[in-house]
PDB file of N, CA and C in Angstrom:
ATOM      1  N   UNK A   1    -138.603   2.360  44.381  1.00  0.00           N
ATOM      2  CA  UNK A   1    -138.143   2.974  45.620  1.00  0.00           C
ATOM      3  C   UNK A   1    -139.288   3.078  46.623  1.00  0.00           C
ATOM      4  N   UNK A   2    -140.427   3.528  46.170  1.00  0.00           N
ATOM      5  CA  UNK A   2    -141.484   3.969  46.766  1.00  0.00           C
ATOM      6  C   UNK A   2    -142.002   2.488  47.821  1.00  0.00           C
ATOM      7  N   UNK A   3    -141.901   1.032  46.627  1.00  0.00           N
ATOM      8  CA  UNK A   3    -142.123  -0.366  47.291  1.00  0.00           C
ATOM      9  C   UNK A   3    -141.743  -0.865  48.112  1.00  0.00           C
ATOM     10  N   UNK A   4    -140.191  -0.313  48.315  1.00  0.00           N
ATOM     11  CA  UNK A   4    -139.202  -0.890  49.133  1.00  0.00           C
ATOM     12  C   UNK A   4    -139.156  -0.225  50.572  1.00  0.00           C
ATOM     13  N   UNK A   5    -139.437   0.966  50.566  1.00  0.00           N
ATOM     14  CA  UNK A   5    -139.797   2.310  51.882  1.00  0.00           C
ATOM     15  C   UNK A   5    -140.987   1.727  51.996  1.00  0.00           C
ATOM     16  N   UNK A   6    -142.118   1.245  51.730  1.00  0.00           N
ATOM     17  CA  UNK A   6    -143.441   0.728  51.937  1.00  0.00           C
ATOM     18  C   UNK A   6    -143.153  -0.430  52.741  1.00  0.00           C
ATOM     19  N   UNK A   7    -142.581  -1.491  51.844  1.00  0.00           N
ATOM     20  CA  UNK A   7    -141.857  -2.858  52.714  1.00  0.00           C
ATOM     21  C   UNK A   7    -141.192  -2.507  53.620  1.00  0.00           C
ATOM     22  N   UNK A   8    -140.114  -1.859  54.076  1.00  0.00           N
ATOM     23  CA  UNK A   8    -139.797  -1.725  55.525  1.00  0.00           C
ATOM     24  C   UNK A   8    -140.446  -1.447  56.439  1.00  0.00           C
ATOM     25  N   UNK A   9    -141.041  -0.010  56.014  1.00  0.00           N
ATOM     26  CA  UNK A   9    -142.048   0.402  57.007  1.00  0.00           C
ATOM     27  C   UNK A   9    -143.176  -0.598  57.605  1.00  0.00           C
ATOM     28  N   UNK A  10    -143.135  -1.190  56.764  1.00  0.00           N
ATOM     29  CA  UNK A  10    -144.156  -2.690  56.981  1.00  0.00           C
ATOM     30  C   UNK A  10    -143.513  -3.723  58.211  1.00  0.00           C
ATOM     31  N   UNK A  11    -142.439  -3.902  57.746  1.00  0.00           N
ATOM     32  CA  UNK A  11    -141.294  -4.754  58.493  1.00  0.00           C
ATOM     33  C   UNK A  11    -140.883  -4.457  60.081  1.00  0.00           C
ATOM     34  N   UNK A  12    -141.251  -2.877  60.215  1.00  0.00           N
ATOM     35  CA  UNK A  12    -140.527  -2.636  61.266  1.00  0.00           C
ATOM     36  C   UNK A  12    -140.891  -2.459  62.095  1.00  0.00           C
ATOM     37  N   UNK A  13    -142.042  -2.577  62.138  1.00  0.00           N
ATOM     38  CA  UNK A  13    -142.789  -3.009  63.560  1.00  0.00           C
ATOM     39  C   UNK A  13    -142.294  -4.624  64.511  1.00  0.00           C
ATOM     40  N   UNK A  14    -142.213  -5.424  63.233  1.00  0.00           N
ATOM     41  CA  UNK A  14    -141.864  -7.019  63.873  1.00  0.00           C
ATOM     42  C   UNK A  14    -140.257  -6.837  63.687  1.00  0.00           C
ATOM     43  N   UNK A  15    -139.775  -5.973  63.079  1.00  0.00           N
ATOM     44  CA  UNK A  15    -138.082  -6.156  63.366  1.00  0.00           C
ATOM     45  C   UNK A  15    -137.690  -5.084  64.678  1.00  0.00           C
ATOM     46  N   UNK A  16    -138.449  -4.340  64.971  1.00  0.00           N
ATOM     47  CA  UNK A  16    -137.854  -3.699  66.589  1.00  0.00           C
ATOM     48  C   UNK A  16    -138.622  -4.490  67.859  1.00  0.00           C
ATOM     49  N   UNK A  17    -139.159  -5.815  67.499  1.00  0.00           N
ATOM     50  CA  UNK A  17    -139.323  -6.236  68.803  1.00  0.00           C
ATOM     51  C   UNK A  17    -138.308  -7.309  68.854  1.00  0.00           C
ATOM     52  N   UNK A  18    -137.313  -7.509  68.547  1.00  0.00           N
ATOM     53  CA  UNK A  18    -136.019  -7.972  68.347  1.00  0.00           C
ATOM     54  C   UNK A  18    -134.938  -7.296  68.746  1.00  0.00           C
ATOM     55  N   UNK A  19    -134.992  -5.716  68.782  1.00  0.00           N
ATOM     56  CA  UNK A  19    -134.291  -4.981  69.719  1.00  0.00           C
ATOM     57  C   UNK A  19    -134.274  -4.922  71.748  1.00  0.00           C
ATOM     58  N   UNK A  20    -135.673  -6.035  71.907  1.00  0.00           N
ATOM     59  CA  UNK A  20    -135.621  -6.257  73.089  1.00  0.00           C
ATOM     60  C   UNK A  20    -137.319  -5.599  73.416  1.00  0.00           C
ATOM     61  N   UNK A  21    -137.943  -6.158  74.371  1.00  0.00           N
ATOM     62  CA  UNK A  21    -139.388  -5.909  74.773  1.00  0.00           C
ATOM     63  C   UNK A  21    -139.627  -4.712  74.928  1.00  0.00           C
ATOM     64  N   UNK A  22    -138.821  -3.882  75.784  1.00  0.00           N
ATOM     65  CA  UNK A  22    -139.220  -2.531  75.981  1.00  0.00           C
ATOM     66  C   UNK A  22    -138.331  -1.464  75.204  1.00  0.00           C
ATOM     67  N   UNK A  23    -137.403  -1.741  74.127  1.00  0.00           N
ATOM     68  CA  UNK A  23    -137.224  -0.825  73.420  1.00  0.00           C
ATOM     69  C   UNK A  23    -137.823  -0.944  72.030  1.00  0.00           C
ATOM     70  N   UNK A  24    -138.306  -2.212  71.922  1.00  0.00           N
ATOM     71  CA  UNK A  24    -139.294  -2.135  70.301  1.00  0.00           C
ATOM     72  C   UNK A  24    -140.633  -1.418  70.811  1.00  0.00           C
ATOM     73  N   UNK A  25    -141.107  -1.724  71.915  1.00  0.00           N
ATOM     74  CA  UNK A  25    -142.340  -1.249  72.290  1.00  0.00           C
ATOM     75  C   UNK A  25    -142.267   0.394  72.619  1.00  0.00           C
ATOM     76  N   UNK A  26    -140.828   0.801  73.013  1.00  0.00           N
ATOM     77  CA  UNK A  26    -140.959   2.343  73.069  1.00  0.00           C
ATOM     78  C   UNK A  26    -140.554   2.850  71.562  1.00  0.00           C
ATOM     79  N   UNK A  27    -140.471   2.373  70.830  1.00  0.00           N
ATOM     80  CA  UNK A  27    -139.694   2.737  69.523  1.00  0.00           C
ATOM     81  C   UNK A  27    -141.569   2.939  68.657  1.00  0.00           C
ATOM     82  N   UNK A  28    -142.409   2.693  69.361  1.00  0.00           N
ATOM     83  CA  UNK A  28    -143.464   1.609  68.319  1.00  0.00           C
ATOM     84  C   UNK A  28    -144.754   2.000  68.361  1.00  0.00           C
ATOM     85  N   UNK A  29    -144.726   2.543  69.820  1.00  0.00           N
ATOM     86  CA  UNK A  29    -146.378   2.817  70.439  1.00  0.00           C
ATOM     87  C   UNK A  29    -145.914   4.218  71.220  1.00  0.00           C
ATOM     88  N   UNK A  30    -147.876   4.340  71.617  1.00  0.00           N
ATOM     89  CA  UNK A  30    -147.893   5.499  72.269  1.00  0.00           C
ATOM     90  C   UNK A  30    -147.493   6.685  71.895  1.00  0.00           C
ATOM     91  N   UNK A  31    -147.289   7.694  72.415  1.00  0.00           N
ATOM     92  CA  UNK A  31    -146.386   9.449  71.932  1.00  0.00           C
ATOM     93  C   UNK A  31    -145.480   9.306  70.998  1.00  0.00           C
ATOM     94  N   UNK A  32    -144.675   8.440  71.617  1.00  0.00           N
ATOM     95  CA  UNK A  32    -143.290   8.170  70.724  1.00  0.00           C
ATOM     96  C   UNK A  32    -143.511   7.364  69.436  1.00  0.00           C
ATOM     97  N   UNK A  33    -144.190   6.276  69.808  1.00  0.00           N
ATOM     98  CA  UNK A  33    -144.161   6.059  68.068  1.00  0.00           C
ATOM     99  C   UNK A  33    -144.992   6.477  66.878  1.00  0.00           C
ATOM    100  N   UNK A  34    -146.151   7.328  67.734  1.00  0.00           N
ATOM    101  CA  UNK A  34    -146.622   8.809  66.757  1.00  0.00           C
ATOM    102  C   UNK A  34    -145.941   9.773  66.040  1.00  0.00           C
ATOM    103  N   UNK A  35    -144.769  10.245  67.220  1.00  0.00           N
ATOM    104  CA  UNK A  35    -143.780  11.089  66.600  1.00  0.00           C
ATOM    105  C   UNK A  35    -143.014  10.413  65.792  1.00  0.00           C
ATOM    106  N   UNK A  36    -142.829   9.247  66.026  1.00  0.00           N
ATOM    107  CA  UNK A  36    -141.469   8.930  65.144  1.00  0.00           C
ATOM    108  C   UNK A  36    -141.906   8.619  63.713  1.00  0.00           C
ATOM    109  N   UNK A  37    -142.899   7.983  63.371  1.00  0.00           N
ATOM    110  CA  UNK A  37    -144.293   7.744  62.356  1.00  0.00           C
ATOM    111  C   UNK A  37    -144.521   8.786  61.795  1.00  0.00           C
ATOM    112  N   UNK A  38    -144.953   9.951  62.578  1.00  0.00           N
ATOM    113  CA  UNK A  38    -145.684  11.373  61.941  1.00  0.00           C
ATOM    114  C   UNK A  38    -144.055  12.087  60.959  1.00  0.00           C
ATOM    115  N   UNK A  39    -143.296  12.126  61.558  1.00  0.00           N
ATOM    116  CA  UNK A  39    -141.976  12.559  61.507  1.00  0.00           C
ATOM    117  C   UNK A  39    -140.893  11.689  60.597  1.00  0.00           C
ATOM    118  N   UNK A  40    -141.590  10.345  60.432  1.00  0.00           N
ATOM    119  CA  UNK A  40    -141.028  10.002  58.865  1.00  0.00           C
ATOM    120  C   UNK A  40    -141.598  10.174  58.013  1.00  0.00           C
ATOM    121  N   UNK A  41    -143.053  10.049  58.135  1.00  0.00           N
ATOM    122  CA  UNK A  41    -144.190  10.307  56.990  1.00  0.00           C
ATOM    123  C   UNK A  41    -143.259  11.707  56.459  1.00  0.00           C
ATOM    124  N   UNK A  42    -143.572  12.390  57.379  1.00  0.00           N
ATOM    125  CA  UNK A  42    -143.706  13.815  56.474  1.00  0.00           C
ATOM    126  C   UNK A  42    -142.082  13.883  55.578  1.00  0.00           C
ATOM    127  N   UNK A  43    -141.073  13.381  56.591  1.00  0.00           N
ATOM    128  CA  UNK A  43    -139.821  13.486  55.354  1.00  0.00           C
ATOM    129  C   UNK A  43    -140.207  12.900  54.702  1.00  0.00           C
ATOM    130  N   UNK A  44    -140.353  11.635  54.209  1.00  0.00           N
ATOM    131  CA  UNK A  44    -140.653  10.802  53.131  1.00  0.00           C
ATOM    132  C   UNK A  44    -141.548  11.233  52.175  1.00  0.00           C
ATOM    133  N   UNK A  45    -142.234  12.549  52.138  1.00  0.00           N
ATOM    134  CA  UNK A  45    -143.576  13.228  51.475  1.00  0.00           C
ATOM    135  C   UNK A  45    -142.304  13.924  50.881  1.00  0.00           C
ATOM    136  N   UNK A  46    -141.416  14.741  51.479  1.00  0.00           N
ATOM    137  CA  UNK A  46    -141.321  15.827  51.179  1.00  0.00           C
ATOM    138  C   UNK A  46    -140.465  15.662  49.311  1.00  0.00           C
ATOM    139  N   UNK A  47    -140.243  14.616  48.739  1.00  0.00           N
ATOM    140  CA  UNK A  47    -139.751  14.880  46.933  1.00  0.00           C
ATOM    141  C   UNK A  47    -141.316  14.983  46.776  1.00  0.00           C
ATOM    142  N   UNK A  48    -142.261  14.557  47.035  1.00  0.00           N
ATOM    143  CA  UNK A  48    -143.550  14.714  46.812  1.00  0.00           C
ATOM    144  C   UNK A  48    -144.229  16.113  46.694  1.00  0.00           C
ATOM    145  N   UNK A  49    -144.000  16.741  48.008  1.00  0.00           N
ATOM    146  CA  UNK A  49    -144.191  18.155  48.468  1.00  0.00           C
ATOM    147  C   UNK A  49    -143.400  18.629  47.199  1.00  0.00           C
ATOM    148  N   UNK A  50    -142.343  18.431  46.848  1.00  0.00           N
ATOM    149  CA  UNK A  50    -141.334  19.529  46.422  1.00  0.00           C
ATOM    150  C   UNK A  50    -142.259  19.219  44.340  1.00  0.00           C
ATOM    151  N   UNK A  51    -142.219  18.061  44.080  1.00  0.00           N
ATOM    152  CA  UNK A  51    -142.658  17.926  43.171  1.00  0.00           C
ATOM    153  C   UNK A  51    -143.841  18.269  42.493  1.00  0.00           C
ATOM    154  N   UNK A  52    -145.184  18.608  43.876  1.00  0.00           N
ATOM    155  CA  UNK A  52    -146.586  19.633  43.771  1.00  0.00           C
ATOM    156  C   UNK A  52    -146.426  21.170  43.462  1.00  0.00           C
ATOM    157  N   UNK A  53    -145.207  21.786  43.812  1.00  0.00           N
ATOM    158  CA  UNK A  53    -144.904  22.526  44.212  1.00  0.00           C
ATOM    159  C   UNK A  53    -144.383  23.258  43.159  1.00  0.00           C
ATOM    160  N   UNK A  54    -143.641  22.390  42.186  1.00  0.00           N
ATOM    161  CA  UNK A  54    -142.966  22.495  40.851  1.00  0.00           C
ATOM    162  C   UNK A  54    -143.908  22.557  39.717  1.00  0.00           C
ATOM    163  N   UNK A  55    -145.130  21.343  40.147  1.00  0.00           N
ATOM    164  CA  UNK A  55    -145.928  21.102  38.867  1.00  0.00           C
ATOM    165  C   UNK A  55    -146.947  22.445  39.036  1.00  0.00           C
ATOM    166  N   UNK A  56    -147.691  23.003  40.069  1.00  0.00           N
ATOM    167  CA  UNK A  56    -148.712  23.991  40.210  1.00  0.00           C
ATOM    168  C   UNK A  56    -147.899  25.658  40.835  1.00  0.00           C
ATOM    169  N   UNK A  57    -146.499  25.368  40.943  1.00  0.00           N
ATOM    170  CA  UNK A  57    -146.303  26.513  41.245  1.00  0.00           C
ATOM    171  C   UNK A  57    -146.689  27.675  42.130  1.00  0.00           C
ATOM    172  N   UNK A  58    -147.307  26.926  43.252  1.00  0.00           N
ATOM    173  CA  UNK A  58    -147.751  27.887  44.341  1.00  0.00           C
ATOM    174  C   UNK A  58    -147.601  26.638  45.687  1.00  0.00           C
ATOM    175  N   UNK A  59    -147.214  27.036  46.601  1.00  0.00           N
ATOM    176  CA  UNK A  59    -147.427  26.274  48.057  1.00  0.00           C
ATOM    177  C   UNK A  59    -148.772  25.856  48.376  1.00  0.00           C
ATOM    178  N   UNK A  60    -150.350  26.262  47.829  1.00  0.00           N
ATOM    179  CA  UNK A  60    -151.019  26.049  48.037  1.00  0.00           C
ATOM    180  C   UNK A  60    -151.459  24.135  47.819  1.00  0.00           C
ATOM    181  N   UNK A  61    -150.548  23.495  46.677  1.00  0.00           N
ATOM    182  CA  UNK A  61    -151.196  22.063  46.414  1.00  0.00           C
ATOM    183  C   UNK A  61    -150.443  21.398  47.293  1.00  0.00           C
ATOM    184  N   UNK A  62    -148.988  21.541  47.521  1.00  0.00           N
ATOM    185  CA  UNK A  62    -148.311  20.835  48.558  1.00  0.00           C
ATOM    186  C   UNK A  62    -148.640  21.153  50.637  1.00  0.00           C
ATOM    187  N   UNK A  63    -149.578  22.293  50.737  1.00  0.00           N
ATOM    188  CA  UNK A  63    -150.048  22.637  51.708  1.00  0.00           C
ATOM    189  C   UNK A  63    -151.246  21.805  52.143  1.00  0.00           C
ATOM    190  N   UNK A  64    -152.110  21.623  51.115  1.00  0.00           N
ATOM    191  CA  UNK A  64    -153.198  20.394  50.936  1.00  0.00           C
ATOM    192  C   UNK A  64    -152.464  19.187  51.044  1.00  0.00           C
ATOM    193  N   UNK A  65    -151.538  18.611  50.089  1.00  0.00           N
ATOM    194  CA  UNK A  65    -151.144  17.399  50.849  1.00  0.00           C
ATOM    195  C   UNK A  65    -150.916  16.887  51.713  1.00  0.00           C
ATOM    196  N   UNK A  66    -149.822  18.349  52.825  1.00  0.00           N
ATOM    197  CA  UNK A  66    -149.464  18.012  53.868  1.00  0.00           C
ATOM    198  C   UNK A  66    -151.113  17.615  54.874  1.00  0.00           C
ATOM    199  N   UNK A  67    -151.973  18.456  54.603  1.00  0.00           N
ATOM    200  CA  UNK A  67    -153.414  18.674  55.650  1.00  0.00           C
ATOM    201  C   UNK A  67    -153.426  17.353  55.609  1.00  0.00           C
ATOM    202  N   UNK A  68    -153.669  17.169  54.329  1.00  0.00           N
ATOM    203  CA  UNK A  68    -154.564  15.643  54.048  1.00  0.00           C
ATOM    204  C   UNK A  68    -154.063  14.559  54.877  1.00  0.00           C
ATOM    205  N   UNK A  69    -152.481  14.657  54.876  1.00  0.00           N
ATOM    206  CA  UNK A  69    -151.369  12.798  55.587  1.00  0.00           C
ATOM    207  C   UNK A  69    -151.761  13.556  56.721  1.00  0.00           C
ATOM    208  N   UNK A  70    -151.882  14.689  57.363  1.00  0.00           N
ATOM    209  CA  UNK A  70    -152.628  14.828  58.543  1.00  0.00           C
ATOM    210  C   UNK A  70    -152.913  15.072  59.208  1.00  0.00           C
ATOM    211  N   UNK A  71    -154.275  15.235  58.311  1.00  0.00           N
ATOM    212  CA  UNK A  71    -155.601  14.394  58.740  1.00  0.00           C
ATOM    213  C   UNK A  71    -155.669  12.987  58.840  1.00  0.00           C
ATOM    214  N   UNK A  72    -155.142  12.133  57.810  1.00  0.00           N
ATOM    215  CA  UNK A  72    -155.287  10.808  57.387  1.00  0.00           C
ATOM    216  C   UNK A  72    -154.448  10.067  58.783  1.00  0.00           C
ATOM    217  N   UNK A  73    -153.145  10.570  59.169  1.00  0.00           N
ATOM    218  CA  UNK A  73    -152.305  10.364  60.020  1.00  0.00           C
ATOM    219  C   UNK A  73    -153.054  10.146  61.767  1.00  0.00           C
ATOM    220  N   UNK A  74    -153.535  11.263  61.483  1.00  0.00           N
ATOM    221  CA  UNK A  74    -154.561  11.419  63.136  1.00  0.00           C
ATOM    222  C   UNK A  74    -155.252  10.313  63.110  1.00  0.00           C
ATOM    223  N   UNK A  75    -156.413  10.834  62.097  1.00  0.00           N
ATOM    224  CA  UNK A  75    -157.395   9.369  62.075  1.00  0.00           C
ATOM    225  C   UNK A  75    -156.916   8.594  62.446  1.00  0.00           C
ATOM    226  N   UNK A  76    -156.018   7.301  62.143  1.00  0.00           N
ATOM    227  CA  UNK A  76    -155.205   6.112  62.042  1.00  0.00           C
ATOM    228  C   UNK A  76    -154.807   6.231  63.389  1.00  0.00           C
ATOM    229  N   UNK A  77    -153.860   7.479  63.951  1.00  0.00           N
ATOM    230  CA  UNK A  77    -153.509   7.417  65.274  1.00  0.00           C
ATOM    231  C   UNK A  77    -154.402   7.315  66.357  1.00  0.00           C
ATOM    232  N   UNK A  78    -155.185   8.286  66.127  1.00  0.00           N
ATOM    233  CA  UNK A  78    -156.050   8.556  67.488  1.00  0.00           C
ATOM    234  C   UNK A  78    -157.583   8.016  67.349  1.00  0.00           C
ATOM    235  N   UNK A  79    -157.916   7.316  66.506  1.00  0.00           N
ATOM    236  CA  UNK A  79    -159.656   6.987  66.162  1.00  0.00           C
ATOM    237  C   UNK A  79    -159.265   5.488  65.913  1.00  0.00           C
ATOM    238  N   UNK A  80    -158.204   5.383  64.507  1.00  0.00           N
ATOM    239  CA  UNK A  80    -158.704   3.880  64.203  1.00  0.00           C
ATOM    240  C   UNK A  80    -157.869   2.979  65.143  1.00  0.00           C
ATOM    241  N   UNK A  81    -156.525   3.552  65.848  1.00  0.00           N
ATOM    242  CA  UNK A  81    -155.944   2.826  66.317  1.00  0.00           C
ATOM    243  C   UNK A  81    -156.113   2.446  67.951  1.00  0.00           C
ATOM    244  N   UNK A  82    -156.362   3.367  68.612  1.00  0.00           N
ATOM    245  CA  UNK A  82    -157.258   2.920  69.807  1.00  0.00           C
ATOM    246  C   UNK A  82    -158.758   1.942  69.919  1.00  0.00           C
ATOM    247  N   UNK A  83    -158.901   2.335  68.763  1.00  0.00           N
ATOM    248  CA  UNK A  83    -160.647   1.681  68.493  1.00  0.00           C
ATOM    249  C   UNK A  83    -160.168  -0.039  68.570  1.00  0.00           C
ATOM    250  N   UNK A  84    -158.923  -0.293  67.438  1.00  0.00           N
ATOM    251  CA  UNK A  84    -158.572  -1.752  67.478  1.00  0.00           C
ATOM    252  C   UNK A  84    -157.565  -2.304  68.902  1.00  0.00           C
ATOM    253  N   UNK A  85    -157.629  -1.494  69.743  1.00  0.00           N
ATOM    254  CA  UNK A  85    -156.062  -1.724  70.306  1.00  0.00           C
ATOM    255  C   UNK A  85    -157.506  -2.111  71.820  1.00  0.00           C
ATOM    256  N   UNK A  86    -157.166  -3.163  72.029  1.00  0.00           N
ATOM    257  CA  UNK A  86    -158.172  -3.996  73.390  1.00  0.00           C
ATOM    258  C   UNK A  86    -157.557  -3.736  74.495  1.00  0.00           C
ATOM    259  N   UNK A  87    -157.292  -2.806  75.021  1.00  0.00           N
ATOM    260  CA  UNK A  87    -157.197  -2.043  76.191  1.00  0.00           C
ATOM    261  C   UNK A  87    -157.412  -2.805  77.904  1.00  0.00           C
ATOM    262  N   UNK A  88    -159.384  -2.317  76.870  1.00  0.00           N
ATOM    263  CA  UNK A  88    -159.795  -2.777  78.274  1.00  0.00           C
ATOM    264  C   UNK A  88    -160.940  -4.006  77.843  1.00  0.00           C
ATOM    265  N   UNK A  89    -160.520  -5.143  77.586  1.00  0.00           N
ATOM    266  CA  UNK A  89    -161.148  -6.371  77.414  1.00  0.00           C
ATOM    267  C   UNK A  89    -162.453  -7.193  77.893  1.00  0.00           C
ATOM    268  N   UNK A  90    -163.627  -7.081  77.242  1.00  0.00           N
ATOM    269  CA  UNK A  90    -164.913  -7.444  78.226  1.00  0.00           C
ATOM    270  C   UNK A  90    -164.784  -8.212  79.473  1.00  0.00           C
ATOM    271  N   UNK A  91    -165.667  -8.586  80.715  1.00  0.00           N
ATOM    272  CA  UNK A  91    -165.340  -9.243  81.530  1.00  0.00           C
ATOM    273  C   UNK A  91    -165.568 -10.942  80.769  1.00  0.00           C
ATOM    274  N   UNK A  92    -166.221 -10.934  80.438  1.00  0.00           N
ATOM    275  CA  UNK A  92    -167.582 -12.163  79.833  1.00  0.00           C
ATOM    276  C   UNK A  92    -165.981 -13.564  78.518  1.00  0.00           C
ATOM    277  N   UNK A  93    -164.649 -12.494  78.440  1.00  0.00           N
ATOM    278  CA  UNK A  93    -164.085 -13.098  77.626  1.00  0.00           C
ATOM    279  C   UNK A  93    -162.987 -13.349  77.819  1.00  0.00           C
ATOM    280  N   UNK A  94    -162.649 -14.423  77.578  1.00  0.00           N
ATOM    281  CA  UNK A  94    -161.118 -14.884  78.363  1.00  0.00           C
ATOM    282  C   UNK A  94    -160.099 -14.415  77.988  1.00  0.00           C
ATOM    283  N   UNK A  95    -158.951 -14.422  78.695  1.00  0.00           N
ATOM    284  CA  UNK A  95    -158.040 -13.372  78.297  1.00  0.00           C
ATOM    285  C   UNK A  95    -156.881 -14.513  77.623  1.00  0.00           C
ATOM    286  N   UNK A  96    -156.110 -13.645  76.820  1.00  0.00           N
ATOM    287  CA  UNK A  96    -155.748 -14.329  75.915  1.00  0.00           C
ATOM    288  C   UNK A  96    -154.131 -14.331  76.715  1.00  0.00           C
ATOM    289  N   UNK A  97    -153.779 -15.662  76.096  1.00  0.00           N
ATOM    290  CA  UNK A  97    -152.239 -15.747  76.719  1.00  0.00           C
ATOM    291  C   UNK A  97    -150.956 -15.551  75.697  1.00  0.00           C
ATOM    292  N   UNK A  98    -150.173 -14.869  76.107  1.00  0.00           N
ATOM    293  CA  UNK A  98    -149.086 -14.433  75.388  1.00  0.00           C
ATOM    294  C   UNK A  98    -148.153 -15.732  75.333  1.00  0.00           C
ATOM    295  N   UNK A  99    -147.535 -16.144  73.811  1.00  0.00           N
ATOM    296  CA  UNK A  99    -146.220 -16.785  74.117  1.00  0.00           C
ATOM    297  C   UNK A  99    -145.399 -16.542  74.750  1.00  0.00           C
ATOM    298  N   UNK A 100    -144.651 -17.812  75.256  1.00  0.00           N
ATOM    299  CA  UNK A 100    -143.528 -17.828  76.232  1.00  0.00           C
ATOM    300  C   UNK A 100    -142.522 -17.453  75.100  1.00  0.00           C
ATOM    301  N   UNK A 101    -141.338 -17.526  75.735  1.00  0.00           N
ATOM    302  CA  UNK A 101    -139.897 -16.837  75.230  1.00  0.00           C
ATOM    303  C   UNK A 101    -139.491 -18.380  74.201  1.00  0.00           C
ATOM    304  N   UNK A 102    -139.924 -19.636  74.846  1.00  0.00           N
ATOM    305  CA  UNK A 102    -140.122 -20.653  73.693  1.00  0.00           C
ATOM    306  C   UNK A 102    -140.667 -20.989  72.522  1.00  0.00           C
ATOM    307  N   UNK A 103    -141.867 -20.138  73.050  1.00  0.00           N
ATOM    308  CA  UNK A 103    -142.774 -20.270  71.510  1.00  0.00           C
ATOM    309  C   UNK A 103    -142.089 -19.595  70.382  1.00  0.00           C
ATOM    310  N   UNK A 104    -141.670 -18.002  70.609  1.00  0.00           N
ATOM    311  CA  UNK A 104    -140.933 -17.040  69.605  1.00  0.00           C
ATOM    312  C   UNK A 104    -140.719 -17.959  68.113  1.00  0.00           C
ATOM    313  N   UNK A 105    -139.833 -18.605  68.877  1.00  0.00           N
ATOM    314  CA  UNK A 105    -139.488 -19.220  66.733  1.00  0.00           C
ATOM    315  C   UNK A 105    -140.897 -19.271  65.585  1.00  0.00           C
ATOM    316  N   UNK A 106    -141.684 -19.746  66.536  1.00  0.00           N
ATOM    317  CA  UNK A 106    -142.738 -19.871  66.094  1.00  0.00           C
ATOM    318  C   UNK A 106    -143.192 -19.435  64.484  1.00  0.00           C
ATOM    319  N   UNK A 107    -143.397 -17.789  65.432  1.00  0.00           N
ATOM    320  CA  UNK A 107    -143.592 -16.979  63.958  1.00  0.00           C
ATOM    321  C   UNK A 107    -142.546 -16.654  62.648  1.00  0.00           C
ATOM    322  N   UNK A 108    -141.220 -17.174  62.748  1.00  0.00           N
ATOM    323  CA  UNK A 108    -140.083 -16.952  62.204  1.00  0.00           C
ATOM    324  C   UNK A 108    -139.812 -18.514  61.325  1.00  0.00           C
ATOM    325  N   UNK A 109    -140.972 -19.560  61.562  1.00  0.00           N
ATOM    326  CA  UNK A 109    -140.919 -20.444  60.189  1.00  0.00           C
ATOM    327  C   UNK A 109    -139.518 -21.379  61.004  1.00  0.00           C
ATOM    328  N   UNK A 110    -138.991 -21.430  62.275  1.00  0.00           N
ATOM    329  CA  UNK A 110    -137.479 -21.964  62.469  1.00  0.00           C
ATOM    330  C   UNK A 110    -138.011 -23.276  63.588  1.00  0.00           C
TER     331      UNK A 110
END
């Protein structure tokens, strides 16, 4: 179960830009796709939460878990993911060109 929620979540970044340019991209990035990210993580924790909770018998180990996804969550959002995300692109380097609406198949092997 755990593989298959891993594999989508994987998936669904390249399957909502198929919902159209600006609703995969609002579904995906920025505020919104923090919240929507932060806000599945944590349901998806929670047989986890409930199962810390059972084994140590105090809110204190499932309170640490939650800190930890985030902490771990932020990082990723606000440090590692701006750090990779090229914004603002040196002058000195050419800018890279996006496929046309022809190329698309491209990545889909068709």
């Amino acid at each position: 179960m755990t593989a298959a929620v891993g594999g989508i979540m994987g998936l669904l970044p390249h399957l909502l830009h198929h919902v159209g340019l600006l609703g995969g991209a609002v579904l995906v990035t920025g505020a919104t796709g923090n919240v929507v990210f932060a806000v599945l993580g944590i349901v998806l924790s929670l047989p986890l939460l409930r199962r810390l909770y059972r084994r140590f018998g105090t809110w204190k180990a499932p309170a640490l878990a939650l800190a930890v996804f985030t902490l771990m969550f932020s990082l990723s959002a606000f440090v590692i993911g701006p750090a990779i995300n090229n914004d603002n692109p040196s002058p000195d380097r050419p800018p890279v060109q996006t496929p046309g609406p022809d190329d698309h198949e491209g990545h889909h092997g068709g």
